[in-house]
C-alpha atoms as a PDB file:
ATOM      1  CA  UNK A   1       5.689 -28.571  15.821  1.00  0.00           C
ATOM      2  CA  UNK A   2       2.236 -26.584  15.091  1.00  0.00           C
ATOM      3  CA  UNK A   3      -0.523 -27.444  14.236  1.00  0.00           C
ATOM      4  CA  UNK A   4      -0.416 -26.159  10.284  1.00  0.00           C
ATOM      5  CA  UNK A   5       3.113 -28.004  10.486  1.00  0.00           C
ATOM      6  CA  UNK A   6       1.121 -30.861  11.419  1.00  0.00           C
ATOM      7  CA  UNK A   7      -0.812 -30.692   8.868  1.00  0.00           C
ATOM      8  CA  UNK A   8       1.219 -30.034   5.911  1.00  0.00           C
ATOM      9  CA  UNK A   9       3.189 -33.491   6.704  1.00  0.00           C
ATOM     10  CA  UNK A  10      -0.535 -34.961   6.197  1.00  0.00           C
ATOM     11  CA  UNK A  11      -1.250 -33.456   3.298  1.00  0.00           C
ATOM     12  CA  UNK A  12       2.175 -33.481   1.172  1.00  0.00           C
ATOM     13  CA  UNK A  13       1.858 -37.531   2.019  1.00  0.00           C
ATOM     14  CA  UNK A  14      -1.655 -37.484   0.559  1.00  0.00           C
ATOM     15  CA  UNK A  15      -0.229 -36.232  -2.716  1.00  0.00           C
ATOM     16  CA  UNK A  16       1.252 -39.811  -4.536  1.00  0.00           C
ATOM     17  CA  UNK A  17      -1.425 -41.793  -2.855  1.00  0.00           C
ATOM     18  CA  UNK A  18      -4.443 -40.890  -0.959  1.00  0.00           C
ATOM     19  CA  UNK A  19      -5.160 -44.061   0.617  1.00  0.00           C
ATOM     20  CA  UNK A  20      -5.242 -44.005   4.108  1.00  0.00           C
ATOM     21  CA  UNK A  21      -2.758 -46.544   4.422  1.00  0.00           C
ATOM     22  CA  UNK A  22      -0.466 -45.155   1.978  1.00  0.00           C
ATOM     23  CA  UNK A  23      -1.327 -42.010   4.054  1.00  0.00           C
ATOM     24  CA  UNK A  24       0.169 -43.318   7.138  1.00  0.00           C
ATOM     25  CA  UNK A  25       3.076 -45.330   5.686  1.00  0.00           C
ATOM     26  CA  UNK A  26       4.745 -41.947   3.999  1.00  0.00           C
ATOM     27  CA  UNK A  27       3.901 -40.325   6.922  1.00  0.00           C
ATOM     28  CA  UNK A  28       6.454 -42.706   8.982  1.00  0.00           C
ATOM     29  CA  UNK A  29       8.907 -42.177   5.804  1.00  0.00           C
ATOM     30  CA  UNK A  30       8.815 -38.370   6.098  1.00  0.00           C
ATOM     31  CA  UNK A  31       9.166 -38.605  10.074  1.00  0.00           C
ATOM     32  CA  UNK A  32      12.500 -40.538   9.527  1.00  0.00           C
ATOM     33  CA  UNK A  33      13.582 -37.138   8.083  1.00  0.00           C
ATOM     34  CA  UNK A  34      13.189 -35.443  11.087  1.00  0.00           C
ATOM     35  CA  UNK A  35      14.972 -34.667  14.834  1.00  0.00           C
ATOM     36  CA  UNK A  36      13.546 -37.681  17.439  1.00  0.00           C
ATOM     37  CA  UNK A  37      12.216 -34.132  19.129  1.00  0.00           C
ATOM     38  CA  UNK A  38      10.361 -33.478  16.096  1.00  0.00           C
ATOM     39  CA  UNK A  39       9.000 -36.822  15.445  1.00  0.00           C
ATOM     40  CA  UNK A  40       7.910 -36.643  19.278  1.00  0.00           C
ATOM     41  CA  UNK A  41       5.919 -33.377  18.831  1.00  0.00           C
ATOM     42  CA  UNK A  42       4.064 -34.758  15.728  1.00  0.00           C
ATOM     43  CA  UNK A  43       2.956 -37.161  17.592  1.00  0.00           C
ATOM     44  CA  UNK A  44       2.183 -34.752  20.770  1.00  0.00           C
ATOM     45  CA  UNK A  45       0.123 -33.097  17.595  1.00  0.00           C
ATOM     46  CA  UNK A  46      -1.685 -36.153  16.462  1.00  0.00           C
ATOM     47  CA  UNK A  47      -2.695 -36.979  20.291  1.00  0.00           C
ATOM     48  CA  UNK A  48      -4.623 -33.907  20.038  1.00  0.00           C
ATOM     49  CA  UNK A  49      -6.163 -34.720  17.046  1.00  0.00           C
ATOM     50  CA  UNK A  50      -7.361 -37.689  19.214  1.00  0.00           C
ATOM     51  CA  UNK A  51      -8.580 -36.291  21.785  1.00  0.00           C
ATOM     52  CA  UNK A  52     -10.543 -33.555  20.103  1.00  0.00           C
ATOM     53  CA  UNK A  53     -12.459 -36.357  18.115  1.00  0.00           C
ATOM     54  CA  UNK A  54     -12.982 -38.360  21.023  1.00  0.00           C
ATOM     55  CA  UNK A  55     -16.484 -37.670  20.817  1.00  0.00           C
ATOM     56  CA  UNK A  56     -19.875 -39.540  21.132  1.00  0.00           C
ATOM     57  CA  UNK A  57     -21.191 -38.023  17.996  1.00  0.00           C
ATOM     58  CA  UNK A  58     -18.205 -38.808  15.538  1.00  0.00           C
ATOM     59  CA  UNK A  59     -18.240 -42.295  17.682  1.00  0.00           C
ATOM     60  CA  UNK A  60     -22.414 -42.804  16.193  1.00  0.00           C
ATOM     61  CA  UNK A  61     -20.926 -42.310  12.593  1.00  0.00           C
ATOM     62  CA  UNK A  62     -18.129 -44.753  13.332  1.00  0.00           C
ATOM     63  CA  UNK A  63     -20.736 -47.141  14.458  1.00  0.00           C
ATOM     64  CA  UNK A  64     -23.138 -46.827  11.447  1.00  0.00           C
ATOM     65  CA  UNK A  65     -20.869 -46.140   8.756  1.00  0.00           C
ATOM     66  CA  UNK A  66     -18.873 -49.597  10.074  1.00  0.00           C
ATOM     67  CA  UNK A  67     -21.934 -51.637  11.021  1.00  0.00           C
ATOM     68  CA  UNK A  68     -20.421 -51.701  14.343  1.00  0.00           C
ATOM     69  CA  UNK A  69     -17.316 -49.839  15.939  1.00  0.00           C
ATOM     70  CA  UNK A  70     -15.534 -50.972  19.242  1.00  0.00           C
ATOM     71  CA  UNK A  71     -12.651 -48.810  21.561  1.00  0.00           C
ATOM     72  CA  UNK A  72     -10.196 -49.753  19.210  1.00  0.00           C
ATOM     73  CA  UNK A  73     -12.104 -49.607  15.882  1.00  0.00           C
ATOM     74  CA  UNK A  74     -13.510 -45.735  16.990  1.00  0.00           C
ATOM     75  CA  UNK A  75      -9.300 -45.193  17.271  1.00  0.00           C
ATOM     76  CA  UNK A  76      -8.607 -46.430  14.055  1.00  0.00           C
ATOM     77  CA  UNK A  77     -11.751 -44.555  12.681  1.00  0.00           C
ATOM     78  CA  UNK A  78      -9.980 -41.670  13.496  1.00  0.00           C
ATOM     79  CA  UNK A  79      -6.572 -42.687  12.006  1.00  0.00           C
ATOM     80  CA  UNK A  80      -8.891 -42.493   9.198  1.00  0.00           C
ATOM     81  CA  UNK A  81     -10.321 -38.966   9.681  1.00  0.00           C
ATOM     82  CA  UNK A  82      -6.641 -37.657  10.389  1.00  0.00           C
ATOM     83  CA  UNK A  83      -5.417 -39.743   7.384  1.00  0.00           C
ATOM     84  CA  UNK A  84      -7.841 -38.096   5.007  1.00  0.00           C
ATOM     85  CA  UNK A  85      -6.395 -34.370   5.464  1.00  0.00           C
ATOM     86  CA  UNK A  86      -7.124 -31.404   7.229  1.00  0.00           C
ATOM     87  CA  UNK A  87     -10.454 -30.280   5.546  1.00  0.00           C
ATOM     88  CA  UNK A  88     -11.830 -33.512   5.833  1.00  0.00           C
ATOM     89  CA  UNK A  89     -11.002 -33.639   9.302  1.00  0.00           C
ATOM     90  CA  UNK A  90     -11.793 -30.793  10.695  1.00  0.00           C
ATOM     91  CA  UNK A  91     -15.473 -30.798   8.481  1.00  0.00           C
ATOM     92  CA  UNK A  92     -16.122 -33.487  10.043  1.00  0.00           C
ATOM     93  CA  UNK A  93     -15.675 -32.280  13.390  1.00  0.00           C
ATOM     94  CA  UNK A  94     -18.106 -29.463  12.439  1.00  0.00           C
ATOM     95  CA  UNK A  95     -20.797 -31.772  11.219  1.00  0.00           C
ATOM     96  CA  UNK A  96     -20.369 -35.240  12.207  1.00  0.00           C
ATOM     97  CA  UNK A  97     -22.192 -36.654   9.623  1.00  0.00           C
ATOM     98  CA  UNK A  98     -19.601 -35.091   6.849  1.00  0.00           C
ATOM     99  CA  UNK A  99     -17.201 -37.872   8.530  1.00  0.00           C
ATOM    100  CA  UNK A 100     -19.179 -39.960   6.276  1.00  0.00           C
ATOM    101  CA  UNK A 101     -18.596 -38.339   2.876  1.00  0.00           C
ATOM    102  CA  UNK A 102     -16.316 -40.473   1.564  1.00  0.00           C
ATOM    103  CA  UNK A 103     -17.221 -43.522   3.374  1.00  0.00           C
ATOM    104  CA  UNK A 104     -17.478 -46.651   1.254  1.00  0.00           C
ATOM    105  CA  UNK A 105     -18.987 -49.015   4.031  1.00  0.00           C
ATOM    106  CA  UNK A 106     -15.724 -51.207   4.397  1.00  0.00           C
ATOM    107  CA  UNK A 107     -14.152 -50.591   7.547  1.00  0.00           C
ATOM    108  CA  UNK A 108     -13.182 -47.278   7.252  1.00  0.00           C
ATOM    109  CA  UNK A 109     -10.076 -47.139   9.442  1.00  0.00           C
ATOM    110  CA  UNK A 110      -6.085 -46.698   9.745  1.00  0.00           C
ATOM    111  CA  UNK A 111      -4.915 -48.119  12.664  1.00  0.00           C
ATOM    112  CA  UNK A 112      -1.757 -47.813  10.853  1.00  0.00           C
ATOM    113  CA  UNK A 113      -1.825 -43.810  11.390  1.00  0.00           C
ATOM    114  CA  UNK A 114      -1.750 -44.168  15.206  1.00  0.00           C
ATOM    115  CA  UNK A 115       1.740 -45.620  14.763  1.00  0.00           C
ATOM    116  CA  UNK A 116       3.191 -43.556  12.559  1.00  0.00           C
ATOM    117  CA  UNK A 117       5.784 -41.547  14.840  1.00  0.00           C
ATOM    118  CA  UNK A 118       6.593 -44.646  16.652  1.00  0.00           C
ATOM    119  CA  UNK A 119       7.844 -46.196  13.603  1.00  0.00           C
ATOM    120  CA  UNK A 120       9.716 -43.571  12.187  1.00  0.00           C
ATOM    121  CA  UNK A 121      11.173 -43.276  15.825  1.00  0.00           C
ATOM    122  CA  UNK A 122      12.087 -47.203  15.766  1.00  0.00           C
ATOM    123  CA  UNK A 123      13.571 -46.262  11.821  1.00  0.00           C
ATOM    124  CA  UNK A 124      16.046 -44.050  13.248  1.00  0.00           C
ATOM    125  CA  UNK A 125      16.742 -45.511  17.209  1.00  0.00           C
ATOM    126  CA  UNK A 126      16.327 -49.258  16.779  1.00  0.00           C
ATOM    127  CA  UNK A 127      13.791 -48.897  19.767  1.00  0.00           C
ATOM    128  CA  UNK A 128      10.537 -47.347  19.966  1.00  0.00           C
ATOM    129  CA  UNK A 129       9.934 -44.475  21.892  1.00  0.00           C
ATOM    130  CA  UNK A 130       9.466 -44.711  26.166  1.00  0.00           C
ATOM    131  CA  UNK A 131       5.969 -43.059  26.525  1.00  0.00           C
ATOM    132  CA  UNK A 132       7.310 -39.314  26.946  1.00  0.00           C
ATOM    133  CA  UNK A 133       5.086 -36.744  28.923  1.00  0.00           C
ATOM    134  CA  UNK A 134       3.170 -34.805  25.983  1.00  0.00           C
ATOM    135  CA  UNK A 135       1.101 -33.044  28.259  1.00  0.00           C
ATOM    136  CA  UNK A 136      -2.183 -34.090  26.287  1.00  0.00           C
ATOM    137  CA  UNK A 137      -5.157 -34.873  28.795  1.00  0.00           C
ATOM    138  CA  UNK A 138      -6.477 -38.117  27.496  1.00  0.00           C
ATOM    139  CA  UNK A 139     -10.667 -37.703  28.840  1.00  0.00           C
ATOM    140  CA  UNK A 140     -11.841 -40.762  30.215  1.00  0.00           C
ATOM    141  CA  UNK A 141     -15.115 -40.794  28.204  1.00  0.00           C
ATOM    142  CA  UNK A 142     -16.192 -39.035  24.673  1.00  0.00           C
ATOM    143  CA  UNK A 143     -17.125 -35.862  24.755  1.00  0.00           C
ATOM    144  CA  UNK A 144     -20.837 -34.899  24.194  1.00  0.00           C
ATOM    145  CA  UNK A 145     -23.628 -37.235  24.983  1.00  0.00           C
ATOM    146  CA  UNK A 146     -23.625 -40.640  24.771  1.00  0.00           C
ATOM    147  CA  UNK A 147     -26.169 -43.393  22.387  1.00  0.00           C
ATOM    148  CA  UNK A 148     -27.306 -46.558  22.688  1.00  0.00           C
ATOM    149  CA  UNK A 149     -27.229 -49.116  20.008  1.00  0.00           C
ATOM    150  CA  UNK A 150     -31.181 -48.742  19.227  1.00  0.00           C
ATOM    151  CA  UNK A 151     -31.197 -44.610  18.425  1.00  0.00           C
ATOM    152  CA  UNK A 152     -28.770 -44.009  16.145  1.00  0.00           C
ATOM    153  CA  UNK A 153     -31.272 -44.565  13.414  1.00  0.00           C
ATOM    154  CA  UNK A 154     -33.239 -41.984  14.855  1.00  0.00           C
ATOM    155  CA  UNK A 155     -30.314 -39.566  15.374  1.00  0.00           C
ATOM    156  CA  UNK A 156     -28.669 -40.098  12.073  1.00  0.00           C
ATOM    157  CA  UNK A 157     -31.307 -41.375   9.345  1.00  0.00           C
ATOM    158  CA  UNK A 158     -29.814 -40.443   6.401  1.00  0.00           C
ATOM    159  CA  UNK A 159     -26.644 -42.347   7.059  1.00  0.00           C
ATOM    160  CA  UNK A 160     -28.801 -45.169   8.431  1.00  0.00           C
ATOM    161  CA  UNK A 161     -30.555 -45.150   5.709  1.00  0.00           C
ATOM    162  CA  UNK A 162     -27.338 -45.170   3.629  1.00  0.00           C
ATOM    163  CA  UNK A 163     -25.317 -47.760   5.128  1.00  0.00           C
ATOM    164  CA  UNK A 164     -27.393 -50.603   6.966  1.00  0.00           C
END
């Protein structure tokens, strides 16, 4: 699957409903439509999504824009990125603080996108997927330099400003 293929699954489940959640959930239902290969390579696609947002910087917005943001929270942060559509996604990746455009201050997260091959695998197989080999590089740590807790007002003062 490619990466505009990728894409276009995001964006024509975006079109009824553009919750995140909603997002993610006809995702899954248009993945059942597919070859177990091709459900597989979306979500070879998504783990690149993840990895090229594992960064510190998109992590500082997670953390301000959700008055906190653990491992698992920065994850579904970015379920939430993914979940919003290509141009949102990738703008943010430009400018970290875009991430935050249509933040509301409420969790913003879809931990449900993470899963969304896996249950469309499970739809059609009864099982869910053995972890195959995607040949994605998971880094240990973010990219890009890391915070503490007591600079991101300094660093990001507008969304400081904004959200705590």
């Amino acid at each position: 699957m490619t990466t505009d293929a990728f894409w276009k699954i995001i964006e024509t489940a975006r079109q009824d409903d553009p919750d995140p959640d909603a997002v993610a959930a006809a995702v899954s239902t248009t993945l059942e439509g597919y070859s177990l290969d091709e459900i597989l390579e979306f979500d070879r696609e998504l783990s690149q999504r993840w990895v090229e947002s594992y960064r510190w910087d998109l992590w500082a917005v997670a953390y301000i824009v959700n008055g906190g943001c653990s491992d698992d929270g920065f994850a579904y942060f970015r379920g939430w990125l993914v979940a919003k559509g290509r141009k949102y996604y990738e703008t943010a990746l430009a400018d970290p603080v875009r991430a935050a455009d249509e933040a509301e201050g409420d969790a913003e997260e879809c931990e449900d996108m993470l899963s969304a091959a896996a249950v469309a695998y499970k739809a059609k197989t009864g099982n869910y997927p053995a972890h195959p080999k995607t040949g994605v590089t998971f880094p240990k740590e973010p990219a890009g330099k890391p915070w503490d807790e007591d600079e991101l007002e300094e660093l990001y003062p507008s969304l400081w400003e904004r959200f705590t």
